[in-house]
C-alpha atoms as a PDB file:
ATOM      1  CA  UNK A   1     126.411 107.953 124.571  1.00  0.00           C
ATOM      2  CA  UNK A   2     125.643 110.116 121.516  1.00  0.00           C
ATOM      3  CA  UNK A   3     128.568 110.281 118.806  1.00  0.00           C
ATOM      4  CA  UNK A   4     129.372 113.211 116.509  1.00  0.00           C
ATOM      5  CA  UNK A   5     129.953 111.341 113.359  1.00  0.00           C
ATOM      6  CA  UNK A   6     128.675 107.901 112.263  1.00  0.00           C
ATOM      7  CA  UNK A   7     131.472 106.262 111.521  1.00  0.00           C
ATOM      8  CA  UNK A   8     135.524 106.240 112.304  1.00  0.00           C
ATOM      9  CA  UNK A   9     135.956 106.405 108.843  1.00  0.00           C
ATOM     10  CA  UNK A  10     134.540 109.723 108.442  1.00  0.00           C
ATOM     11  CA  UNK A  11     137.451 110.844 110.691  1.00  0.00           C
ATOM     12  CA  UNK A  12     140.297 108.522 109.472  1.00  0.00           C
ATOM     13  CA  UNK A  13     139.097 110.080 105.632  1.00  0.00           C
ATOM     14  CA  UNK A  14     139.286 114.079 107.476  1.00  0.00           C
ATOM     15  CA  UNK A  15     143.172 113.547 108.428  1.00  0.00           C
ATOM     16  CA  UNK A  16     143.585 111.533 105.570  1.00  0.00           C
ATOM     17  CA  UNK A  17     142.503 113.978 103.337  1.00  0.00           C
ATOM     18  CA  UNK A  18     144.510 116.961 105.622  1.00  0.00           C
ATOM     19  CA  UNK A  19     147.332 115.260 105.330  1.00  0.00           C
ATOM     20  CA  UNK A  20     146.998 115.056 101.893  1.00  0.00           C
ATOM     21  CA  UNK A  21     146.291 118.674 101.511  1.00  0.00           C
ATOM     22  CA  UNK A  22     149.136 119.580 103.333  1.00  0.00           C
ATOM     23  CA  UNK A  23     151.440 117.445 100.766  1.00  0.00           C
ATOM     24  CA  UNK A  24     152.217 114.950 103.498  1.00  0.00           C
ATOM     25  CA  UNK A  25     151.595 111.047 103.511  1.00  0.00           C
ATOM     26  CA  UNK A  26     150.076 110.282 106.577  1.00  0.00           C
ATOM     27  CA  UNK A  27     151.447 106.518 107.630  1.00  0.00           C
ATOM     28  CA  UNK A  28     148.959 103.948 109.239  1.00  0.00           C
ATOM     29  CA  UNK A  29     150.577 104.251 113.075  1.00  0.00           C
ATOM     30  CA  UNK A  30     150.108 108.185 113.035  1.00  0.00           C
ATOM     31  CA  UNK A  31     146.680 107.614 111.704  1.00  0.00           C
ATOM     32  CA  UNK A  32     145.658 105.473 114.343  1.00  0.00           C
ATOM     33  CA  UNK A  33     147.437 108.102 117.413  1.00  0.00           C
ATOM     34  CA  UNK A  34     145.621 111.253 116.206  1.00  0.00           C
ATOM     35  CA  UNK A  35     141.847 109.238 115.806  1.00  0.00           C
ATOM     36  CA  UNK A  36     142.987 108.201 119.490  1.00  0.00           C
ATOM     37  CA  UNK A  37     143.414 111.666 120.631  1.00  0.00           C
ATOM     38  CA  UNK A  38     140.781 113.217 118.499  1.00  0.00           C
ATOM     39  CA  UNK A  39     138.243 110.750 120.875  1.00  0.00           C
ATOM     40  CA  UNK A  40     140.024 111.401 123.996  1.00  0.00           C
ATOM     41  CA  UNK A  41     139.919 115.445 123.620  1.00  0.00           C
ATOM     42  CA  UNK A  42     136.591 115.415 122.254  1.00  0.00           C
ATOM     43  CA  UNK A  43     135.133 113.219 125.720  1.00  0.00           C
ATOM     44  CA  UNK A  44     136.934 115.884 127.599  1.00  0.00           C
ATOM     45  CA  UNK A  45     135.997 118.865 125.642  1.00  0.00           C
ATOM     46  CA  UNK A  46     132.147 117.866 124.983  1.00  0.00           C
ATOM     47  CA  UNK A  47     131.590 115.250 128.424  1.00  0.00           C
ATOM     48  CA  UNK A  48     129.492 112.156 127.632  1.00  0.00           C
ATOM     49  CA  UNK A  49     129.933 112.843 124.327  1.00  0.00           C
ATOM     50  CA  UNK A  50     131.755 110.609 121.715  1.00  0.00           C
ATOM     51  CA  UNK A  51     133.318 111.624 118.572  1.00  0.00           C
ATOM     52  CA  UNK A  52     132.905 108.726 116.614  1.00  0.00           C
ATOM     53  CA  UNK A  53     131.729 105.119 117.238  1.00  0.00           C
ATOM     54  CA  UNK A  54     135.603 103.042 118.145  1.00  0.00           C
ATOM     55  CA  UNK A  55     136.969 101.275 120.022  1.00  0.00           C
ATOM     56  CA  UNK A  56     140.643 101.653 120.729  1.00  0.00           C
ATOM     57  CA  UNK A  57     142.688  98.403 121.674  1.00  0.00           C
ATOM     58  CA  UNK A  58     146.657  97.454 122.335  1.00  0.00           C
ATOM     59  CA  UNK A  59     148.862  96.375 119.055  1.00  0.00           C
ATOM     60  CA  UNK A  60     153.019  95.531 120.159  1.00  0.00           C
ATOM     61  CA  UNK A  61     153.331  99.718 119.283  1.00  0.00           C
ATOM     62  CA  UNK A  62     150.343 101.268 120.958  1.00  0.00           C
ATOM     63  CA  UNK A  63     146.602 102.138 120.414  1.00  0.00           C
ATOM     64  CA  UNK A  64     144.695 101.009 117.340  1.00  0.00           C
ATOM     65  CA  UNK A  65     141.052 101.312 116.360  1.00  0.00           C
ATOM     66  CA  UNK A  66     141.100  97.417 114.953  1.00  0.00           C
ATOM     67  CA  UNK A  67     138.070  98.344 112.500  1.00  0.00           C
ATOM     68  CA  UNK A  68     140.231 101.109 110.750  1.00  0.00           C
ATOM     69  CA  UNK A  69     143.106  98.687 111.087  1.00  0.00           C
ATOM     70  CA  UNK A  70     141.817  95.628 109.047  1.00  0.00           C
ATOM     71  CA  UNK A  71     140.235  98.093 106.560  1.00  0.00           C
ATOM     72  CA  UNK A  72     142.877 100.161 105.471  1.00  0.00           C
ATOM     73  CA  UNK A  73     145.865  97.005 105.607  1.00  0.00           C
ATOM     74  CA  UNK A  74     146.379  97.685 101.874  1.00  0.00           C
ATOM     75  CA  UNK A  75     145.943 101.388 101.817  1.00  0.00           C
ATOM     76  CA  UNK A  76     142.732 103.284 101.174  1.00  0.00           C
ATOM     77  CA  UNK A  77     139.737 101.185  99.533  1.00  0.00           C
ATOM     78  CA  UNK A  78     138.014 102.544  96.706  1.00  0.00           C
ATOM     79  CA  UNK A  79     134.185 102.826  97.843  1.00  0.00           C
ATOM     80  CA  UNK A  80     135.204 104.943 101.006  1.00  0.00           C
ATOM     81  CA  UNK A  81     134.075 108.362 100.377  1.00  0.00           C
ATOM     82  CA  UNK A  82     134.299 111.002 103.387  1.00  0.00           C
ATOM     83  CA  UNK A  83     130.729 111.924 104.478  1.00  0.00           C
ATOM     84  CA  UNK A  84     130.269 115.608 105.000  1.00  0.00           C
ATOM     85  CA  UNK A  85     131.561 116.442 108.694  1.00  0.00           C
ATOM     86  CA  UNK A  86     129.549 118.920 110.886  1.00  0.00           C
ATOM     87  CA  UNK A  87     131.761 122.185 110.834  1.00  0.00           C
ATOM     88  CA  UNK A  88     132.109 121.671 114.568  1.00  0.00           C
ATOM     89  CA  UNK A  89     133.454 118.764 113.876  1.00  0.00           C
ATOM     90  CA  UNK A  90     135.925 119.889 111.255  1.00  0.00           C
ATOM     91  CA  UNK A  91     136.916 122.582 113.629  1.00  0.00           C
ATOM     92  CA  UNK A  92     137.781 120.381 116.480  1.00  0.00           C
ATOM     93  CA  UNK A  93     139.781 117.667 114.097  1.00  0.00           C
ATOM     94  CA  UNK A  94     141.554 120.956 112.752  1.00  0.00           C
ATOM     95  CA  UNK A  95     142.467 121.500 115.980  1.00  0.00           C
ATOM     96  CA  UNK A  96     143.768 118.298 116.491  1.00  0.00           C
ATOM     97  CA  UNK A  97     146.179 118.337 112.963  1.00  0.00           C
ATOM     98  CA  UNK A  98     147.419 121.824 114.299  1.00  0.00           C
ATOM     99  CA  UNK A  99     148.385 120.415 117.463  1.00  0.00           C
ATOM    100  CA  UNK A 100     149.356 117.075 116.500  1.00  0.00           C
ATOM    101  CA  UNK A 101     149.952 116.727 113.257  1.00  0.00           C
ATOM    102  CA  UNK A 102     153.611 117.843 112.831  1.00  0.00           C
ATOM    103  CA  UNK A 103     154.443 115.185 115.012  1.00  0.00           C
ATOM    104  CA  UNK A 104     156.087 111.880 113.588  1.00  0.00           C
ATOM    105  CA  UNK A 105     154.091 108.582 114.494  1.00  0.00           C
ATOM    106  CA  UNK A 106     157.350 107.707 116.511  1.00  0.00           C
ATOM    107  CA  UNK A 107     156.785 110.726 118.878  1.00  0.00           C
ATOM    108  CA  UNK A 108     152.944 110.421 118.968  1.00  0.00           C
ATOM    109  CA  UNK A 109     153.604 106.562 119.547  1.00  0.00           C
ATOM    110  CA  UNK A 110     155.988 107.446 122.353  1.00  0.00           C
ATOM    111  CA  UNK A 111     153.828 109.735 124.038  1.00  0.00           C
ATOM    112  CA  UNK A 112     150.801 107.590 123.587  1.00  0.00           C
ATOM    113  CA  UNK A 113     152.517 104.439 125.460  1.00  0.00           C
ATOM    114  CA  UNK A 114     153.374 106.662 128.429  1.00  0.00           C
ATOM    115  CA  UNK A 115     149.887 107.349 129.297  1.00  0.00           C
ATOM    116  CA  UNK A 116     148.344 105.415 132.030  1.00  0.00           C
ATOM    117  CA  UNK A 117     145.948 104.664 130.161  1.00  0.00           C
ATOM    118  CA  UNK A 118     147.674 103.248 127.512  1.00  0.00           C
ATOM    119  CA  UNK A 119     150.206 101.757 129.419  1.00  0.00           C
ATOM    120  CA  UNK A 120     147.979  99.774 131.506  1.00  0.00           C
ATOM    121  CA  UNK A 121     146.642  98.052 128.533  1.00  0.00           C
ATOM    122  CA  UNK A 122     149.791  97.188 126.988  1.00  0.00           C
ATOM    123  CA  UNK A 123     150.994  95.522 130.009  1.00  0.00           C
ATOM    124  CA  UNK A 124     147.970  93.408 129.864  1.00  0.00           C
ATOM    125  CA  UNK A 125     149.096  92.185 126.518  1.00  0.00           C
ATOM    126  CA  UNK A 126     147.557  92.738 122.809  1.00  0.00           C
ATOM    127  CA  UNK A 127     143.999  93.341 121.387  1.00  0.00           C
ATOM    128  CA  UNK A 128     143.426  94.743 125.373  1.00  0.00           C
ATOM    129  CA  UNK A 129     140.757  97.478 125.315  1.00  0.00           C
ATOM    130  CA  UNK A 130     141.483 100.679 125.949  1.00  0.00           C
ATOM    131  CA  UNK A 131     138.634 101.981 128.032  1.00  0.00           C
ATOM    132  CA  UNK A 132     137.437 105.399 127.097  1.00  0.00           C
ATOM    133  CA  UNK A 133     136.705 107.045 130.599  1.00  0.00           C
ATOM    134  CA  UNK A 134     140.748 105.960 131.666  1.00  0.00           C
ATOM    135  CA  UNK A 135     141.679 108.171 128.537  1.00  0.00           C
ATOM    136  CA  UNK A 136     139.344 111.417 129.249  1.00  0.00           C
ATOM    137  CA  UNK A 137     140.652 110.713 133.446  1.00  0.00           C
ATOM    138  CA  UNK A 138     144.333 111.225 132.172  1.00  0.00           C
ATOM    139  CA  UNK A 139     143.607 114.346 130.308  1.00  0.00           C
ATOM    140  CA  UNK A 140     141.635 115.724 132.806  1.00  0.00           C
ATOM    141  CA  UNK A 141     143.927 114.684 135.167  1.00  0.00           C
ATOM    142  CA  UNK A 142     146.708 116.091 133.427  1.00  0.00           C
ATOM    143  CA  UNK A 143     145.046 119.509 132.739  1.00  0.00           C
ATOM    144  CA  UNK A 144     144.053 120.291 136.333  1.00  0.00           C
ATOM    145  CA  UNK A 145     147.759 119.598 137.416  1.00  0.00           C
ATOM    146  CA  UNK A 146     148.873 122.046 135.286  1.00  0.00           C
ATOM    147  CA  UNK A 147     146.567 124.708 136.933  1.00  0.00           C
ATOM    148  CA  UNK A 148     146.916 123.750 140.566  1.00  0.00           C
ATOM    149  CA  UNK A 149     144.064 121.065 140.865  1.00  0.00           C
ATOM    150  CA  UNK A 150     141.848 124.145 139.244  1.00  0.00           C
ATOM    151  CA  UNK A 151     139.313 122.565 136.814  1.00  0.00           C
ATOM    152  CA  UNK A 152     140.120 125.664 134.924  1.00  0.00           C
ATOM    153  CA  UNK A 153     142.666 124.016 133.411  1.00  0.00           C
ATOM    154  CA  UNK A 154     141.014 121.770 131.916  1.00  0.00           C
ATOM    155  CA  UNK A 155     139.241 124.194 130.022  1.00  0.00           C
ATOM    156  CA  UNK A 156     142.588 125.718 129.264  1.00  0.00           C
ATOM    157  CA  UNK A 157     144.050 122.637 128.019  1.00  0.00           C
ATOM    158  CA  UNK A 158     140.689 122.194 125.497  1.00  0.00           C
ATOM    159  CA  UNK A 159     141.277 125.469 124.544  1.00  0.00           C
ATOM    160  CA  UNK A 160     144.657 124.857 122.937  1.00  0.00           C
ATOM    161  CA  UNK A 161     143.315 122.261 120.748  1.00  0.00           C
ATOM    162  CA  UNK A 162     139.966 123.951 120.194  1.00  0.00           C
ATOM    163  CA  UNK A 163     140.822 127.352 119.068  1.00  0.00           C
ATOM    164  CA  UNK A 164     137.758 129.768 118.607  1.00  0.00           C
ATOM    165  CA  UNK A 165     137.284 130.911 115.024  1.00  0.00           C
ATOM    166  CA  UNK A 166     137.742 134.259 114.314  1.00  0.00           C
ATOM    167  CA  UNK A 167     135.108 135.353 111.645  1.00  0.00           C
ATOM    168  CA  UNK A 168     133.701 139.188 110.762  1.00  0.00           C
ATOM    169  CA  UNK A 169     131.403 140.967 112.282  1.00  0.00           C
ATOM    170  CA  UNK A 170     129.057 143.226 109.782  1.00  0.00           C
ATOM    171  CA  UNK A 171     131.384 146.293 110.324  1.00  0.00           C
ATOM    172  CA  UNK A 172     134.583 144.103 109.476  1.00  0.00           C
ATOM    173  CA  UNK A 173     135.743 143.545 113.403  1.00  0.00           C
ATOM    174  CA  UNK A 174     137.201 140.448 113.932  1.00  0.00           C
ATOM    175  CA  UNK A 175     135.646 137.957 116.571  1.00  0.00           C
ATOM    176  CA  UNK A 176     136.067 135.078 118.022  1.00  0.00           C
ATOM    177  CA  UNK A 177     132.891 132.176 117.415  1.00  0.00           C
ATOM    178  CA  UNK A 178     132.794 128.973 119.378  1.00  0.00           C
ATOM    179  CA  UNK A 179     130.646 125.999 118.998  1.00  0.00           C
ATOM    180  CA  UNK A 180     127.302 125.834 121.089  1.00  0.00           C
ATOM    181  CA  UNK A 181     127.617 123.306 123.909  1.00  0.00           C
ATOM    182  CA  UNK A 182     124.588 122.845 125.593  1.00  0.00           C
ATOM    183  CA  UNK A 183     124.759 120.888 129.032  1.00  0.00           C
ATOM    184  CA  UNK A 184     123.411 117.057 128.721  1.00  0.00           C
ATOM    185  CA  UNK A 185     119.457 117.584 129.180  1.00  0.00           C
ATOM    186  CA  UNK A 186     117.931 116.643 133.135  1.00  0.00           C
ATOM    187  CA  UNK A 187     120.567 117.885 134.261  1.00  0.00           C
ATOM    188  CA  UNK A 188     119.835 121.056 136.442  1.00  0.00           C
ATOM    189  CA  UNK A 189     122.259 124.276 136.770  1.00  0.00           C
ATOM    190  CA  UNK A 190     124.382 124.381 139.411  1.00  0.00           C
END
């Protein structure tokens, strides 16, 4: 499965850095909720794609990457530098922020642990994996209940996180300009 970025960190440094921007401190549990739903949208917005290379696991308050968890213990180390994103990318974690990002790590954490997904795995115990196809099945799930079983919705749902940009046109009109998703090659239109 093909990954957007290289590395988690490249992500964990973008909402780092937003929160930053945004005069906010960004604490470790939030963190570690928005990287989980930046990879869960971006499966369901971009199928059999992942966003970055992690793997999400259980911790007594929810989802954690444990990579991202034993590296940033102390706080930020001083050799990570953020790696240019793709502006696709950027666009898609922007989305993210705007729809997340507001939210305290207490509510993200709350509505994190009620997700099947989730909650399966912390039943299990700690350090249990959670898999990435049970997270993109919820949101799917979820988005095609609020449409009636219509698969529209999931598009809808994307959509809300993924909000065109609106650039210029030549004679100053305003438009909207989505990412270019091609569909996953050998596979043949319907």
């Amino acid at each position: 499965m093909p990954f957007a970025v290289k590395s988690c960190f490249d992500v964990v440094l973008w909402f780092s850095d937003r929160a930053l921007n945004d005069n906010e401190y960004i604490q470790p549990q939030k963190l570690h909720r928005l990287i989980f739903l930046a990879q869960a949208y971006y499966s369901v917005a971009y199928p059999g794609r992942k966003l970055m290379p992690a793997t999400f696991v259980t911790d007594t308050f929810g989802p954690v990457e444990p990579t991202v968890f034993h590296a940033l213990a102390y706080g930020r180390p001083p050799m990570l530098d953020p790696n240019p994103l793709p502006d696709q990318v950027s666009h898609f974690l922007g989305g993210i922020w705007r729809r997340f990002g507001s939210q305290t790590a207490d509510q993200l954490t709350r509505k994190l642990n009620e997700h099947p997904a989730v909650a399966t795995a912390m039943n299990k115990g700690p350090n249990e994996e959670i898999p990435l196809a049970s997270m993109v099945k919820y949101y799917v799930d979820v988005a095609k209940a609020a449409k009636g079983g219509d698969a529209a919705g999931v598009a809808d749902e994307i959509a809300k996180v993924v909000k065109p940009r609106l650039m210029r046109s030549q004679g100053g009109k305003a438009v909207a300009v989505t990412a270019w998703a091609p569909k996953a090659l050998g596979k043949k239109p319907e």
